[in-house]
Protein backbone atom coordinates (compact mmCIF):
# COMPACT_ATOMS: atom_id res chain seq x y z
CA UNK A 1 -11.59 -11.91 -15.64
CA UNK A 2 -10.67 -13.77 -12.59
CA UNK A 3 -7.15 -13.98 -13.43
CA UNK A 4 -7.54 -10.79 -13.64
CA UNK A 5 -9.24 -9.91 -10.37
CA UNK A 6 -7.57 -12.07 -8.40
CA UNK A 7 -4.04 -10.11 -9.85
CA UNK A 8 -5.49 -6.89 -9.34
CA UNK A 9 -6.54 -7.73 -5.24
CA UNK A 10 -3.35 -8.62 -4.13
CA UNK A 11 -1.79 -5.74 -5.88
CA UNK A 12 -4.13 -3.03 -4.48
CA UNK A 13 -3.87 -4.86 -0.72
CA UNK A 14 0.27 -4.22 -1.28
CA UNK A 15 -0.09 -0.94 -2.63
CA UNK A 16 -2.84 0.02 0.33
CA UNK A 17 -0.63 -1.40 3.07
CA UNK A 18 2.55 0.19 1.50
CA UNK A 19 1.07 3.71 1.49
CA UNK A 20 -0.01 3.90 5.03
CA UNK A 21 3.47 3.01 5.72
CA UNK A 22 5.73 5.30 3.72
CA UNK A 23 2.52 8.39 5.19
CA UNK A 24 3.69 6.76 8.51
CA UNK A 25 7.15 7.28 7.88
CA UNK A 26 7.29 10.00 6.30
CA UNK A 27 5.08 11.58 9.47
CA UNK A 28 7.91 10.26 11.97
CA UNK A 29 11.18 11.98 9.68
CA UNK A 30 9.08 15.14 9.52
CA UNK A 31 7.88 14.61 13.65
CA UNK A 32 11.68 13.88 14.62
């Protein structure tokens, strides 16, 4: 379980911080 956990927190802290930024992207292409 805490392999597991501490597996699954980086992952979700990548995936969060990589979804703001492809929105924030995306925003600027479609802005531009």
């Amino acid at each position: 379980l805490s392999s597991r956990g501490k597996r699954k927190q980086p992952t979700g802290i990548e995936y969060m911080a990589a979804k703001p930024e492809r929105q924030e992207k995306k925003g600027d292409f479609c802005r531009r």
